[in-house]
N, C-alpha and C. Protein backbone atom coordinates (compact mmCIF):
# COMPACT_ATOMS: atom_id res chain seq x y z
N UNK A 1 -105.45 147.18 34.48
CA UNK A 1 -105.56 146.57 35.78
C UNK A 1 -104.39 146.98 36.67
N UNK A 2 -103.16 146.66 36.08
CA UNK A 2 -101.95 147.34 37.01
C UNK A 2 -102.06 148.68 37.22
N UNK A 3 -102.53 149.49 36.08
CA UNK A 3 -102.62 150.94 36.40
C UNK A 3 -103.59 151.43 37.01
N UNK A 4 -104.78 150.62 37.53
CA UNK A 4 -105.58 151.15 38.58
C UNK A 4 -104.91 150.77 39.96
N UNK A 5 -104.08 149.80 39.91
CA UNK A 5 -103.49 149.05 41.28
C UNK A 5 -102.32 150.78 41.64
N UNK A 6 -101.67 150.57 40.95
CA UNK A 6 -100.68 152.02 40.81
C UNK A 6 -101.59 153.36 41.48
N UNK A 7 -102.88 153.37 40.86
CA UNK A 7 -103.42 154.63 40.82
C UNK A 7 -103.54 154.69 42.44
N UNK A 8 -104.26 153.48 42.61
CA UNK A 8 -104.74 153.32 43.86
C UNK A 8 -103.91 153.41 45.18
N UNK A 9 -102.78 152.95 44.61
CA UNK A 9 -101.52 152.81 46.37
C UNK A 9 -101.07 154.25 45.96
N UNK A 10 -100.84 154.66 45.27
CA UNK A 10 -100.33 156.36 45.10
C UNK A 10 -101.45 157.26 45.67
N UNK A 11 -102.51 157.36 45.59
CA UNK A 11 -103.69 157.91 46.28
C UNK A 11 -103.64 157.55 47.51
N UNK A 12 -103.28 156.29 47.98
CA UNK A 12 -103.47 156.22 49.37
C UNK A 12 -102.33 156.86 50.06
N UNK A 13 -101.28 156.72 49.15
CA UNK A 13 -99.64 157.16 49.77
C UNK A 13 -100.10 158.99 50.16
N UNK A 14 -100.84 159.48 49.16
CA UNK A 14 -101.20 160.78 48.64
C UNK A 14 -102.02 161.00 49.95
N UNK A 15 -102.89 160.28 50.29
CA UNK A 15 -103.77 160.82 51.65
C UNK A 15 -103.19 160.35 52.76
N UNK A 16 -102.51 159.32 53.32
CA UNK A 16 -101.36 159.58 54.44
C UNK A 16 -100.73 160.64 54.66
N UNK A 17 -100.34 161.00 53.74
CA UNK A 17 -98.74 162.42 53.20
C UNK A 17 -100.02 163.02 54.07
N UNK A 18 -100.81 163.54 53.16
CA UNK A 18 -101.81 164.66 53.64
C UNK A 18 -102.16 164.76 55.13
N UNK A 19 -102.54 164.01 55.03
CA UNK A 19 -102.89 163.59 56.63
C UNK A 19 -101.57 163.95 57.93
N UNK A 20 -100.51 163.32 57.70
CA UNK A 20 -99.19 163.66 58.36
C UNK A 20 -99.31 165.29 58.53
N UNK A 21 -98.82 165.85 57.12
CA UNK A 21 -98.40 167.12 57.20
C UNK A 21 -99.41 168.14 57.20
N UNK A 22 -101.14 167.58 56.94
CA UNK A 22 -101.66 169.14 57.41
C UNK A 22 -101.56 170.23 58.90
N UNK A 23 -101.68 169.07 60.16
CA UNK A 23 -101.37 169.75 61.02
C UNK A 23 -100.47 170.69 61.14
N UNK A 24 -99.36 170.51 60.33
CA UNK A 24 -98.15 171.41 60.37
C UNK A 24 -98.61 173.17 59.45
N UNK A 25 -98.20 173.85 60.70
CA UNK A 25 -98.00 175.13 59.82
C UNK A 25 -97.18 175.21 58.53
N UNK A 26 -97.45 176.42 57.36
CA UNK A 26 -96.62 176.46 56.11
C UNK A 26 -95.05 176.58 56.25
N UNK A 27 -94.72 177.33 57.87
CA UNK A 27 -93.52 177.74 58.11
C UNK A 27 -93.04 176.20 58.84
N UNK A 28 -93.71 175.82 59.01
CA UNK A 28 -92.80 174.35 59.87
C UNK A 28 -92.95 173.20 58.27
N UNK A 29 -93.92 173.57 57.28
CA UNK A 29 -93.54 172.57 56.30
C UNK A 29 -92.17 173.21 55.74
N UNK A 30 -92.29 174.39 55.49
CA UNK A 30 -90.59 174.43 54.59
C UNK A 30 -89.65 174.25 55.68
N UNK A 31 -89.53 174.08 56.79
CA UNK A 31 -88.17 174.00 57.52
C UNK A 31 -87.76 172.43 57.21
N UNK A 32 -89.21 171.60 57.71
CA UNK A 32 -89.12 170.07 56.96
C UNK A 32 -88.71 169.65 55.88
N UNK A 33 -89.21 170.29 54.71
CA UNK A 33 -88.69 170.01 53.49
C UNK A 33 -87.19 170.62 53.35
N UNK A 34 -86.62 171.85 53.94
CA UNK A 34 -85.40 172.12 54.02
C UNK A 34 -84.62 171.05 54.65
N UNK A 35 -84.58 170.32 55.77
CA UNK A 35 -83.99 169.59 56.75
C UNK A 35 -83.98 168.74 56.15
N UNK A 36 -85.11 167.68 54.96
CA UNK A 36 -84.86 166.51 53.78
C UNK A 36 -84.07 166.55 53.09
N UNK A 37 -84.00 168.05 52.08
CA UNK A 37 -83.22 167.97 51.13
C UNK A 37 -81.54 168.38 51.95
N UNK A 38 -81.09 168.76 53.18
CA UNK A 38 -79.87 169.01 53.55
C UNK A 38 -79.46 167.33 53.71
N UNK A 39 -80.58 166.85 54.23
CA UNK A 39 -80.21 165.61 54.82
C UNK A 39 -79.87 164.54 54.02
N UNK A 40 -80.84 164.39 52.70
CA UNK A 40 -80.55 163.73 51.59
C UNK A 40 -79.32 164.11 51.10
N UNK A 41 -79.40 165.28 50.92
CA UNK A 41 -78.37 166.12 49.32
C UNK A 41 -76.69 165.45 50.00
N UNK A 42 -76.57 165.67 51.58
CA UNK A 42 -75.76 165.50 52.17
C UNK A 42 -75.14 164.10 51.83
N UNK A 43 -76.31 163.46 52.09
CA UNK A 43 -76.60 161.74 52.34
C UNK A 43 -75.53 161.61 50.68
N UNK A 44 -76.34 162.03 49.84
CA UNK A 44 -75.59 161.46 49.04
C UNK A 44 -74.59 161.96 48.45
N UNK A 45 -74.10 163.19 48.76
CA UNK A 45 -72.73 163.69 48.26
C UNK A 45 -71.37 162.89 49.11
N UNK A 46 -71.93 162.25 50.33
CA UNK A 46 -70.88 161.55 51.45
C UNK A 46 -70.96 160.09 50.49
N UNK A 47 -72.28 159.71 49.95
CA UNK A 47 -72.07 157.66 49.14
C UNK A 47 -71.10 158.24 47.51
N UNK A 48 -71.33 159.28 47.12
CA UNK A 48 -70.34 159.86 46.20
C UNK A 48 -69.22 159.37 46.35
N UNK A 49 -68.49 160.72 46.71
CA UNK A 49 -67.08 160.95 47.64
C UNK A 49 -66.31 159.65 48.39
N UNK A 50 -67.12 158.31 49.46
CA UNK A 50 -66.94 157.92 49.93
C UNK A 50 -66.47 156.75 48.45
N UNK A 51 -67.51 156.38 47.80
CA UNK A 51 -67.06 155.22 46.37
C UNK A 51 -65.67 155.70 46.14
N UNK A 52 -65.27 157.02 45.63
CA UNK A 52 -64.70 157.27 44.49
C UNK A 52 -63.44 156.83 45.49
N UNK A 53 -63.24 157.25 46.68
CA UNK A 53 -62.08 157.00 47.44
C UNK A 53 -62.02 156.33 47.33
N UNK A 54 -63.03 155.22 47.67
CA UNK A 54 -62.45 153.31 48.28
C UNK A 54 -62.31 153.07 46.87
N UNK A 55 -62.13 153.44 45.54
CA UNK A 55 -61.64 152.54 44.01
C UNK A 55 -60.12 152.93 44.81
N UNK A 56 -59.66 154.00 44.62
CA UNK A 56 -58.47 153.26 44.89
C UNK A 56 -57.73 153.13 46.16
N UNK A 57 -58.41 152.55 47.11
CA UNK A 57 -57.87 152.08 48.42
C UNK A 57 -57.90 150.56 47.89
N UNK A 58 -57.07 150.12 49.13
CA UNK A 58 -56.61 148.93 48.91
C UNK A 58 -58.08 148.29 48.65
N UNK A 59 -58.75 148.28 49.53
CA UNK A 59 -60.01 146.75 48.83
C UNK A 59 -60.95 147.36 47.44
N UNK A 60 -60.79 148.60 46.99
CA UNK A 60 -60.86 148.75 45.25
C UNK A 60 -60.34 148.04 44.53
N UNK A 61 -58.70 148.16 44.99
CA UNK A 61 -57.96 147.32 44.00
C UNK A 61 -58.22 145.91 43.81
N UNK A 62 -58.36 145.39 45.00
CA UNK A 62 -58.76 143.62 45.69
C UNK A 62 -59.84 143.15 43.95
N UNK A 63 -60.51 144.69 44.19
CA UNK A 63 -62.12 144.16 43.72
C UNK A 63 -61.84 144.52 41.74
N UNK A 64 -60.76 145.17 41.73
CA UNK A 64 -60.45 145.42 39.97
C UNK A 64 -59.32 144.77 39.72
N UNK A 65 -59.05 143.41 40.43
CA UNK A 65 -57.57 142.86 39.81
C UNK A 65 -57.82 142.13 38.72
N UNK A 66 -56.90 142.88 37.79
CA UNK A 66 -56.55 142.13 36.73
C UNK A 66 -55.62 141.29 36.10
N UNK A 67 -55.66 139.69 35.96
CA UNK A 67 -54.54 139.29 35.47
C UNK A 67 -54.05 139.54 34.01
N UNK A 68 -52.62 139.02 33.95
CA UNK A 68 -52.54 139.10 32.42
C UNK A 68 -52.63 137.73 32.01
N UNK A 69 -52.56 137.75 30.86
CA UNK A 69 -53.14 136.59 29.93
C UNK A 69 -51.88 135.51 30.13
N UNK A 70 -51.81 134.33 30.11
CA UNK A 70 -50.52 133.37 30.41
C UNK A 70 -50.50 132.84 29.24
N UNK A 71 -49.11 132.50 28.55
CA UNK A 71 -48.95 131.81 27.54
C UNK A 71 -49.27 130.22 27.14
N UNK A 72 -50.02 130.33 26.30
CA UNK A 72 -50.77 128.82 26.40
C UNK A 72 -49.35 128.09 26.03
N UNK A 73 -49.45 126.69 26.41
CA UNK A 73 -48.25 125.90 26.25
C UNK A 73 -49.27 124.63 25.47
N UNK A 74 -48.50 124.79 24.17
CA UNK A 74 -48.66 123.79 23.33
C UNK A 74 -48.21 122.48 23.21
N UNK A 75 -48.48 121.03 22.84
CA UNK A 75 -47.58 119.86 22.64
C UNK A 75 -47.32 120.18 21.31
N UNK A 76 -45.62 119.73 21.48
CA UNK A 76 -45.32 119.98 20.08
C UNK A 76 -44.71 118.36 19.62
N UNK A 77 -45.09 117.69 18.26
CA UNK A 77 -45.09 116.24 18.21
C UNK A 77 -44.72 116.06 16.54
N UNK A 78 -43.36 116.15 16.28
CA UNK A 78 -43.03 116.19 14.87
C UNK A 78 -44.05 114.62 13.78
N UNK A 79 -44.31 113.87 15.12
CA UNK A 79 -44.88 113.25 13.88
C UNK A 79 -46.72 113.19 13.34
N UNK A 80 -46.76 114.32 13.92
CA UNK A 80 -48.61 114.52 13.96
C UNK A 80 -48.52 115.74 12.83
N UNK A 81 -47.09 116.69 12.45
CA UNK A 81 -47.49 117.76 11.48
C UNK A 81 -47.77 117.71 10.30
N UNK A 82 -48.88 118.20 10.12
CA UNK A 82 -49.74 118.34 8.85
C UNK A 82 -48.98 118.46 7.77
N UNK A 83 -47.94 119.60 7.70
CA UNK A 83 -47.56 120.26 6.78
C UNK A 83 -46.42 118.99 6.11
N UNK A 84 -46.06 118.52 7.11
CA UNK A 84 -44.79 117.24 6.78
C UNK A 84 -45.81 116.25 5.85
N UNK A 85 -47.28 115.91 6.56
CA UNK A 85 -47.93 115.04 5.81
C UNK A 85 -47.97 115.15 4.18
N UNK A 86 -48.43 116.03 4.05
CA UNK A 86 -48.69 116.67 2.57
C UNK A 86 -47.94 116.91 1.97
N UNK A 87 -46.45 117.22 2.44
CA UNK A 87 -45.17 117.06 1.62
C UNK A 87 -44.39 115.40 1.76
N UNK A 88 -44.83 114.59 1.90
CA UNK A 88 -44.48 113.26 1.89
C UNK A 88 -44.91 112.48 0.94
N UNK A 89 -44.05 113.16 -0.46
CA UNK A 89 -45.04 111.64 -0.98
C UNK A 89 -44.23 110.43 -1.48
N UNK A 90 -44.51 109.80 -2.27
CA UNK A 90 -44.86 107.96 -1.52
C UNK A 90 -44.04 108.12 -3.45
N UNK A 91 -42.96 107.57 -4.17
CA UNK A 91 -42.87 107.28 -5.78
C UNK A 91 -42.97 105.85 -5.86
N UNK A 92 -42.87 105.18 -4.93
CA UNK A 92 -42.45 103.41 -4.90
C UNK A 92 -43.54 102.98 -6.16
């Protein structure tokens, strides 16, 4: 059922396309398809380039701060230790 739904909007996508680009001569489709892929290839070599910079500009860093770990602070209470318990014993 999904894969006739699939089949079906891809066929229609498939006869729009068609429809758009037959009017066009073979020499005006490759200039089109040239002018996509400059425009894309471009598109995304600039979202590349542009990431890798902003990691380490200042709001990279903002966005990878890491703290360090803080020393837990314990109660320390000589008369709660275990170890004292078990060495306490009682001869009375």
């Amino acid at each position: 059922m999904i894969r006739k739904l699939i089949n079906q909007v891809n066929e229609w996508l498939e006869d729009k396309l068609r429809s758009i680009v037959r009017p066009l001569s073979p020499d005006a489709r490759v200039i089109v398809i040239l002018t996509m892929l400059l425009l894309f290839g471009s598109l995304s070599i600039y979202m590349t380039v542009s990431s890798i910079y902003n990691m380490g500009k200042k709001s990279g860093q903002q966005q990878m701060q890491i703290e360090h770990i803080k020393r837990l602070e314990l109660e320390h209470k000589q008369e709660a230790d275990s170890v004292k318990q078990l060495n306490d014993f009682n001869y009375e």
